[in-house]
Protein backbone atom coordinates (compact mmCIF):
# COMPACT_ATOMS: atom_id res chain seq x y z
CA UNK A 1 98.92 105.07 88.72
CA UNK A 2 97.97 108.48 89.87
CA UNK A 3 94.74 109.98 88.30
CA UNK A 4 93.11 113.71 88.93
CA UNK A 5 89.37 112.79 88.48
CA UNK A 6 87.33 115.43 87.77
CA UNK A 7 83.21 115.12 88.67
CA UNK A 8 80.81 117.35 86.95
CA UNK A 9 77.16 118.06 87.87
CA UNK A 10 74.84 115.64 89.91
CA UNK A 11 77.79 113.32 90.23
CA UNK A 12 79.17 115.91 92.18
CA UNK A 13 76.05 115.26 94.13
CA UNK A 14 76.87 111.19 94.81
CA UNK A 15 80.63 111.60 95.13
CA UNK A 16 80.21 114.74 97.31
CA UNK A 17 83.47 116.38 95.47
CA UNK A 18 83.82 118.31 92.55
CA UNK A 19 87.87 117.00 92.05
CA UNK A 20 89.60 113.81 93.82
CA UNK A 21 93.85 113.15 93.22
CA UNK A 22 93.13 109.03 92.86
CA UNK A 23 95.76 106.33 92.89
CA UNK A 24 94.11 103.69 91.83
CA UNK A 25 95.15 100.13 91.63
CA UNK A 26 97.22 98.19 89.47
CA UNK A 27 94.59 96.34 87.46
CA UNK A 28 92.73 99.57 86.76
CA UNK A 29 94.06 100.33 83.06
CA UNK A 30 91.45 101.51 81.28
CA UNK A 31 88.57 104.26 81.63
CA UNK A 32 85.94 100.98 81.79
CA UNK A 33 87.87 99.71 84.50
CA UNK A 34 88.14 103.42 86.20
CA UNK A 35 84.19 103.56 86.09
CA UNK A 36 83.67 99.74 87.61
CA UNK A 37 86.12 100.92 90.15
CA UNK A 38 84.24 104.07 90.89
CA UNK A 39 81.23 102.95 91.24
CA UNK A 40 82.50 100.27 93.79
CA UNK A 41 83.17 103.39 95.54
CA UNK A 42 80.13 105.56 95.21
CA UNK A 43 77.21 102.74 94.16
CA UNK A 44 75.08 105.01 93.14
CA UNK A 45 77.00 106.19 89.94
CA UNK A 46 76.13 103.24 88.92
CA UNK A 47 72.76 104.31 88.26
CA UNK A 48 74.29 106.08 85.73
CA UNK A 49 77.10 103.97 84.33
CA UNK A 50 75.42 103.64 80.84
CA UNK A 51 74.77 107.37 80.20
CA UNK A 52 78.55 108.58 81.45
CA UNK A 53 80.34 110.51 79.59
CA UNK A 54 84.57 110.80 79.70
CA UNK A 55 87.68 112.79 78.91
CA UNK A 56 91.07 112.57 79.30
CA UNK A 57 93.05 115.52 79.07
CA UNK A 58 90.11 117.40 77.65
CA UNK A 59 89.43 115.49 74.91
CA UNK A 60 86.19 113.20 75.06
CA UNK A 61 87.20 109.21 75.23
CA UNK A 62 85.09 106.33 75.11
CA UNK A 63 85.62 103.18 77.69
CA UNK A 64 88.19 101.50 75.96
CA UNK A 65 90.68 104.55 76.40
CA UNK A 66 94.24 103.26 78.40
CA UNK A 67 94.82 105.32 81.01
CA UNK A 68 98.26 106.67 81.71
CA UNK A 69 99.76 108.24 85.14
CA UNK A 70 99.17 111.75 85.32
CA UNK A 71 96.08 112.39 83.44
CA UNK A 72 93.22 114.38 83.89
CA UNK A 73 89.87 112.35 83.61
CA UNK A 74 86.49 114.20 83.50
CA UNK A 75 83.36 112.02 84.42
CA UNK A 76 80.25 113.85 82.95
CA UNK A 77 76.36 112.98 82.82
CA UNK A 78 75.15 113.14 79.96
CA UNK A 79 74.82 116.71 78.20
CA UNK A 80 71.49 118.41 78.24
CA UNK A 81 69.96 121.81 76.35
CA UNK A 82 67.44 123.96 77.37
């Protein structure tokens, strides 16, 4: 499956890109299973793996959303005011 993953903020910072075309693997179906695979890839998103937020096709999705080919997944810290 073929994913555009979009990084915002400091996990620009960790992944050192803002966007990323991704196949990932077969076993990857949901956005849990994204972020366990990401941070495989970059350990220290980890550090933020609880705080996280995701969308998929701009519409904010919690980690049980299924993936499907072609989407566009946004992974977000968490949103702060000033």
């Amino acid at each position: 499956m073929n994913l555009r993953i979009l990084f915002f903020s400091v996990l620009q910072d960790i992944t050192e890109c803002d966007e990323l075309d991704l196949e990932v693997p077969s076993g990857v179906k949901d956005i849990r299973q994204l972020l366990d695979f990401l941070c495989d890839r970059w350990p220290l998103l980890s550090d933020w793996r609880g705080k996280i937020l995701t969308a998929a096709d701009l519409h904010y999705v919690g980690e049980e959303h299924i993936l499907e080919d072609g989407q566009e997944i946004a992974i977000m810290p968490p949103v702060q005011g000033g």
